[in-house]
N, C-alpha and C. Protein backbone atom coordinates (compact mmCIF):
# COMPACT_ATOMS: atom_id res chain seq x y z
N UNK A 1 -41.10 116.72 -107.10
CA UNK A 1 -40.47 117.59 -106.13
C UNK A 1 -41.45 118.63 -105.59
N UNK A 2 -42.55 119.50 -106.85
CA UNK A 2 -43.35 120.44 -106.10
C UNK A 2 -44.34 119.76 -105.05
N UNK A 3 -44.60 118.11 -105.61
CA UNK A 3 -45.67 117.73 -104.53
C UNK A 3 -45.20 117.32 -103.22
N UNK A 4 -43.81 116.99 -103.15
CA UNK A 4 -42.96 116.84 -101.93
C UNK A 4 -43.28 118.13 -101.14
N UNK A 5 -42.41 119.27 -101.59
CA UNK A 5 -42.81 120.35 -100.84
C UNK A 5 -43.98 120.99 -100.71
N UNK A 6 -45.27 120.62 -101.64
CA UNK A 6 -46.70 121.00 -100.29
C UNK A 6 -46.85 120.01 -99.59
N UNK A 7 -46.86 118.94 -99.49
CA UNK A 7 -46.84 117.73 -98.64
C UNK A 7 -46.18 118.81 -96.72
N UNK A 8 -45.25 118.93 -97.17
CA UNK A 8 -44.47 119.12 -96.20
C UNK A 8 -45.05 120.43 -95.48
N UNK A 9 -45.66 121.06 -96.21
CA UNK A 9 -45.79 122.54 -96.11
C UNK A 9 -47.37 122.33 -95.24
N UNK A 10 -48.17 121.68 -96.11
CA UNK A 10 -49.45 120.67 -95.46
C UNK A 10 -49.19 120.77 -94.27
N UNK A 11 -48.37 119.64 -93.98
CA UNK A 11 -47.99 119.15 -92.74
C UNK A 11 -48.11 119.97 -92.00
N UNK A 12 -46.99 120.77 -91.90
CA UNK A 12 -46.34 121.81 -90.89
C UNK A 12 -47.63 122.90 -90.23
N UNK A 13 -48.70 123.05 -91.36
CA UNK A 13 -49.61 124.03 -91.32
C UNK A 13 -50.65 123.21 -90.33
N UNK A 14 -50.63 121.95 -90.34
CA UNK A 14 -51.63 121.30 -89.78
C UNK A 14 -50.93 120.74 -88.33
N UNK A 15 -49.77 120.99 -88.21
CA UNK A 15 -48.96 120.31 -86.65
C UNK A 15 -49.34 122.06 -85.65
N UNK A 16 -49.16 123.18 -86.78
CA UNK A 16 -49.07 124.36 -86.19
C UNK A 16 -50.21 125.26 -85.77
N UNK A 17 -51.65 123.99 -86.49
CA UNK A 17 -52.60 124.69 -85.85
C UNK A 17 -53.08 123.68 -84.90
N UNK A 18 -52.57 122.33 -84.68
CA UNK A 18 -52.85 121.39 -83.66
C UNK A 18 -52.36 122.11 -82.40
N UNK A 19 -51.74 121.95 -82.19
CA UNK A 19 -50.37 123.04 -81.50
C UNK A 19 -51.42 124.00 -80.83
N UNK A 20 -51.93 125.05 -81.64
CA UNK A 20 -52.28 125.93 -81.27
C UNK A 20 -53.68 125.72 -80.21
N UNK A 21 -54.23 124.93 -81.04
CA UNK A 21 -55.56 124.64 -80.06
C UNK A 21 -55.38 124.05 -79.31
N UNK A 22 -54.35 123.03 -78.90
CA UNK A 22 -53.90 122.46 -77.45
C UNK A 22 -53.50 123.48 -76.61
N UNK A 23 -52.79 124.48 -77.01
CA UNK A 23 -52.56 125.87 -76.02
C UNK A 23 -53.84 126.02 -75.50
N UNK A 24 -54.47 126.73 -76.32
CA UNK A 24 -55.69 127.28 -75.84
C UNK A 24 -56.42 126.67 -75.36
N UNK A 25 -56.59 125.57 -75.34
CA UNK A 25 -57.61 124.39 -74.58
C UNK A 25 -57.00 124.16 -73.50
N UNK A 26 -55.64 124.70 -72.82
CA UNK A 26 -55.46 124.04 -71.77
C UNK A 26 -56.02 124.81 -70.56
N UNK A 27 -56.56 125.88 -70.79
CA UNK A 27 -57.10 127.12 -69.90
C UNK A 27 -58.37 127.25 -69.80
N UNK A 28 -59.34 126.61 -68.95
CA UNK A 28 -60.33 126.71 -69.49
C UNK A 28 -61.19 128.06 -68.79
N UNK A 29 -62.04 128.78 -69.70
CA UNK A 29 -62.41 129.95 -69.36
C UNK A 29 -64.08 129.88 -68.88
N UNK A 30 -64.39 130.25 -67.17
CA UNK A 30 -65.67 129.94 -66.37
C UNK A 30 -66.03 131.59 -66.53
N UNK A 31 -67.74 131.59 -66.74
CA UNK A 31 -68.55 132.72 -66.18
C UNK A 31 -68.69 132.40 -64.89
N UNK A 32 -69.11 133.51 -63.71
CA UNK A 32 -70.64 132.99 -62.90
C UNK A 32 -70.10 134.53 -62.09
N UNK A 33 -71.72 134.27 -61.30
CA UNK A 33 -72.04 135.41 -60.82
C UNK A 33 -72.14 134.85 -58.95
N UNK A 34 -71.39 135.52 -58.20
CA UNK A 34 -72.13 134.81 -56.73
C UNK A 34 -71.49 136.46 -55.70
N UNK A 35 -71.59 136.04 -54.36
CA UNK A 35 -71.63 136.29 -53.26
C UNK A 35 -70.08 136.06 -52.57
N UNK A 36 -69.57 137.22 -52.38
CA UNK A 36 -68.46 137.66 -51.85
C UNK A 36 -68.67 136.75 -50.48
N UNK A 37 -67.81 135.46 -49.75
CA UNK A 37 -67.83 134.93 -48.72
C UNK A 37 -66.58 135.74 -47.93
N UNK A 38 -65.85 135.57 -48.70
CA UNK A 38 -64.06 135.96 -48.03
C UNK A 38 -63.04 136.81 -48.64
N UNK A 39 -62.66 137.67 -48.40
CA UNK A 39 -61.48 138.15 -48.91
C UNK A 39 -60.12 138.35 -48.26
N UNK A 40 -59.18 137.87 -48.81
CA UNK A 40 -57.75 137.72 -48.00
C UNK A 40 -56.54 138.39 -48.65
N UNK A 41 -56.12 139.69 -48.19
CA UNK A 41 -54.85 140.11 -49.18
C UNK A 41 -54.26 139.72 -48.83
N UNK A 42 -53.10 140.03 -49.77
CA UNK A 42 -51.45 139.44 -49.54
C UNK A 42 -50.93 140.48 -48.92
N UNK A 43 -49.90 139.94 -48.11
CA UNK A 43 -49.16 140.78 -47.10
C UNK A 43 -48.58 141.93 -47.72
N UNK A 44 -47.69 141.59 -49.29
CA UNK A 44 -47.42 142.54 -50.45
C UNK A 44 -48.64 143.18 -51.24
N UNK A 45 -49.69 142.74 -51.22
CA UNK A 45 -50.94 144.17 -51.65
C UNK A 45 -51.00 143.49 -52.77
N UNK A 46 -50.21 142.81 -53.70
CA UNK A 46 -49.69 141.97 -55.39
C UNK A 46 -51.10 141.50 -55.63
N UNK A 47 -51.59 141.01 -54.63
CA UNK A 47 -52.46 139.94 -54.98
C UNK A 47 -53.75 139.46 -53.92
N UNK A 48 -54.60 139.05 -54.07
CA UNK A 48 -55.79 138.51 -53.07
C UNK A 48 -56.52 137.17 -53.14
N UNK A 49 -56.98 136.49 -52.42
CA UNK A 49 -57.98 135.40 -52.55
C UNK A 49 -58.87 136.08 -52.65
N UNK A 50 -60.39 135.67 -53.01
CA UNK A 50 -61.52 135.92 -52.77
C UNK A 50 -62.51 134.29 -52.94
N UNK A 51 -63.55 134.16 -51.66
CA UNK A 51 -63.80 132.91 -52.20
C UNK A 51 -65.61 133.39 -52.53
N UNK A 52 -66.28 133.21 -53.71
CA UNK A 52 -67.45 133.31 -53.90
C UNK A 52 -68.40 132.17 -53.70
N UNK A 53 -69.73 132.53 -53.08
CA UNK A 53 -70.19 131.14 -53.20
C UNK A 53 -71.42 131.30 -54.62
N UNK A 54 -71.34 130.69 -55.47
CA UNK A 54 -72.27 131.03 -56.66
C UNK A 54 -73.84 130.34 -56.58
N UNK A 55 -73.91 131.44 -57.45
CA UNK A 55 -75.66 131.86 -56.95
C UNK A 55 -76.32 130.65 -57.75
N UNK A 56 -75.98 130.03 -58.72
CA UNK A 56 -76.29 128.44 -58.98
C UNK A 56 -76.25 127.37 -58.64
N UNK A 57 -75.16 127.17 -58.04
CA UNK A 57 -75.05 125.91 -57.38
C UNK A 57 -74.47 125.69 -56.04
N UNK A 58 -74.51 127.28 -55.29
CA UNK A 58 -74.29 127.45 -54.08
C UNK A 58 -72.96 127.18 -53.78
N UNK A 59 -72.05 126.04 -54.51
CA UNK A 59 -70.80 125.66 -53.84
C UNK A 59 -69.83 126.89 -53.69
N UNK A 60 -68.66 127.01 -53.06
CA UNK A 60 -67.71 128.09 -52.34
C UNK A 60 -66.76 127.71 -54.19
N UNK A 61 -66.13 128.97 -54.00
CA UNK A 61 -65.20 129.31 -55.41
C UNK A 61 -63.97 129.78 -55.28
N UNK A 62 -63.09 129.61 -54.61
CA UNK A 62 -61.86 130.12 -54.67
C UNK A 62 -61.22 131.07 -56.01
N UNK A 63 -60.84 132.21 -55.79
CA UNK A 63 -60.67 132.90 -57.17
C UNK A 63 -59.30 133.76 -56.69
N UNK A 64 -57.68 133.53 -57.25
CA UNK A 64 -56.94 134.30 -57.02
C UNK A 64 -56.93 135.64 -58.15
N UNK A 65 -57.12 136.91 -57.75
CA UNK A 65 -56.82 138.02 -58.05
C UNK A 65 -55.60 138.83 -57.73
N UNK A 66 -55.08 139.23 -58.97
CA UNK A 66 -53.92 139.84 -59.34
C UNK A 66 -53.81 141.00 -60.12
N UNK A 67 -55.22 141.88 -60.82
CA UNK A 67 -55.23 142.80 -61.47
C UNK A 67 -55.19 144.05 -60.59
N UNK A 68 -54.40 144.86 -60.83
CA UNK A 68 -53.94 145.83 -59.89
C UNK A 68 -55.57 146.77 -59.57
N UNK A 69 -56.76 147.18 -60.74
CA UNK A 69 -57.96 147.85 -60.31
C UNK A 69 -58.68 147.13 -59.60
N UNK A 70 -58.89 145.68 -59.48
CA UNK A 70 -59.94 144.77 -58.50
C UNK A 70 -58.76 144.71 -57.06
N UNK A 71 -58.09 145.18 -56.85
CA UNK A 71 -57.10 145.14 -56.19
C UNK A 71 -57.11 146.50 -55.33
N UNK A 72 -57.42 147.47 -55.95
CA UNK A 72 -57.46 148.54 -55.00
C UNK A 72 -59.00 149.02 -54.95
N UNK A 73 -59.97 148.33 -55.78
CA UNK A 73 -61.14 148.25 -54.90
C UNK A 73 -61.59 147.53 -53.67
N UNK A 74 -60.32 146.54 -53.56
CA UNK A 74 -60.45 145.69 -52.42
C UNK A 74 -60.13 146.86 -51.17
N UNK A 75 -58.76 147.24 -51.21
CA UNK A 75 -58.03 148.23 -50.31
C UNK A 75 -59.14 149.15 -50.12
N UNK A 76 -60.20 149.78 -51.09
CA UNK A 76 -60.79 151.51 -50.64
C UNK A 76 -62.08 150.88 -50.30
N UNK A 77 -62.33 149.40 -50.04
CA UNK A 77 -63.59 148.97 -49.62
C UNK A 77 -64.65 149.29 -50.36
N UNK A 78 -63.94 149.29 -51.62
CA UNK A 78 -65.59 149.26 -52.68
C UNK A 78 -66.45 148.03 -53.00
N UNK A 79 -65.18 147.52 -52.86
CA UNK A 79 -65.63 145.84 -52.66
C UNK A 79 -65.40 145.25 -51.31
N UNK A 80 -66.47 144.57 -50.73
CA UNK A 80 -66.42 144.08 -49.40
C UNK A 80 -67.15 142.43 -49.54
N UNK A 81 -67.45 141.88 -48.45
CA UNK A 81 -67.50 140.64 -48.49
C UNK A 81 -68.95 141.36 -48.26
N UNK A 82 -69.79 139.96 -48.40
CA UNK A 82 -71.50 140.38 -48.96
C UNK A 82 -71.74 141.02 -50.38
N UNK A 83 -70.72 141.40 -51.06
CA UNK A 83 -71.00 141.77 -52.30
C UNK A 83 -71.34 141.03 -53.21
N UNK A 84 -72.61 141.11 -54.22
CA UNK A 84 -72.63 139.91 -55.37
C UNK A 84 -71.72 140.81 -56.58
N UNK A 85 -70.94 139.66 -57.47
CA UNK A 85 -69.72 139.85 -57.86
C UNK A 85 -70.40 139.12 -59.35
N UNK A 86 -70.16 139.56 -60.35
CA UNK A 86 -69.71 138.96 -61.69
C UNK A 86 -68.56 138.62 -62.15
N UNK A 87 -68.17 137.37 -62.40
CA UNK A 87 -66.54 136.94 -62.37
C UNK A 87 -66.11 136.15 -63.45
N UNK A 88 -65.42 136.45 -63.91
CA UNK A 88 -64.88 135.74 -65.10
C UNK A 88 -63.18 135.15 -64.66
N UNK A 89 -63.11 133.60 -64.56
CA UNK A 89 -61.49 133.43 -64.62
C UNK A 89 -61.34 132.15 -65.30
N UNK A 90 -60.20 131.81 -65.55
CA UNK A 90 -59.67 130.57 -65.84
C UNK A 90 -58.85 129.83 -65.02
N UNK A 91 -59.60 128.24 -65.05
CA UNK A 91 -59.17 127.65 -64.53
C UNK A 91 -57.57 127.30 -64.80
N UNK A 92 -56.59 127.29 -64.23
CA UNK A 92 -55.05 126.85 -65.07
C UNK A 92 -54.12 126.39 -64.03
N UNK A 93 -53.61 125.67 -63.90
CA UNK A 93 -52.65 124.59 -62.79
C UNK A 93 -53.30 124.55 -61.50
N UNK A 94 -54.98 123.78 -61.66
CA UNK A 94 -55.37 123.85 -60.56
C UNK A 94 -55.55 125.00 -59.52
N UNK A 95 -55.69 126.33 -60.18
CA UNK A 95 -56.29 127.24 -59.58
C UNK A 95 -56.91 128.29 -60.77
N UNK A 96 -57.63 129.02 -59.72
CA UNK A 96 -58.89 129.79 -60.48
C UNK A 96 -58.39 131.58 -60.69
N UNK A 97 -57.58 131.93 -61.52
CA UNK A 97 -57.12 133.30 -61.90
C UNK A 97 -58.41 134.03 -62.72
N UNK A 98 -58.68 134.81 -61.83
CA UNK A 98 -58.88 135.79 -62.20
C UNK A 98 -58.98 137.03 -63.38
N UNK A 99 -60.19 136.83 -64.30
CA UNK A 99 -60.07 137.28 -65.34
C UNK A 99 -60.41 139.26 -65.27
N UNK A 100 -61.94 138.85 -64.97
CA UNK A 100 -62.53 140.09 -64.77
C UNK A 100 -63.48 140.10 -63.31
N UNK A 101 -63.54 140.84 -62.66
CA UNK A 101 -63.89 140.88 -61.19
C UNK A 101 -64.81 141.67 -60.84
N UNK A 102 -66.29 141.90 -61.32
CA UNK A 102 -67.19 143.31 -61.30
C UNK A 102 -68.18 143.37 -60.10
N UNK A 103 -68.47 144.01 -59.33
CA UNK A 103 -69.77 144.33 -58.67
C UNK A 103 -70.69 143.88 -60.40
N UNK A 104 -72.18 143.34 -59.57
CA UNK A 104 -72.97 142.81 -60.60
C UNK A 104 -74.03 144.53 -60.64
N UNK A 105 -74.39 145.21 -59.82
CA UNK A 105 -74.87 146.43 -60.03
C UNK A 105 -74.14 147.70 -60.16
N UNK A 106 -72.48 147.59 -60.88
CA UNK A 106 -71.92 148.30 -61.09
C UNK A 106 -71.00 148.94 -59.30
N UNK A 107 -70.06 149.37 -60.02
CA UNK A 107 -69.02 150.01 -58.84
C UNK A 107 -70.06 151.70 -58.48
């Protein structure tokens, strides 16, 4: 009977950390650093596109931003297009959210 119930207990511990790392793997988390091409707010202020083109491999980056401080650096024009940007987001249902959003020589 006690080896029944670690058996089970086993189990459960090993479905619940499978589990867990499929969560977390489903988000996958990008560095890179590039060049402010575009910026587009939302009509509600909530939110913005920005598309970067990165300084590695040149291609364009679509990045939706939603954090309310990269958000009103957009509005007071601290951030403008031509800016090089340090960016951190995750990729997740086919779009690119927005982790962290920095001027690369500081605000």
């Amino acid at each position: 009977m006690k080896k029944l119930i670690s058996v089970v207990i086993l189990l459960a511990v090993v479905i619940v950390s499978t589990l867990g790392l499929v969560a977390s793997a489903s988000a996958e988390e990008v560095k890179m650093v590039g060049e402010i091409s575009n910026i587009k707010l939302a009509g509600d202020g909530k939110s913005a596109t920005a598309i970067l083109k990165d300084t590695k491999s040149g291609e364009s980056v679509t990045i939706e931003v939603t954090d309310d401080l990269t958000l009103d650096k957009f509005k007071d024009k601290r951030i403008v297009e031509g800016d090089e940007i340090r960016c951190r987001f995750e990729k997740e249902d086919g779009k690119n959210k927005s982790k962290i959003f920095k001027k690369t020589a500081g605000c």
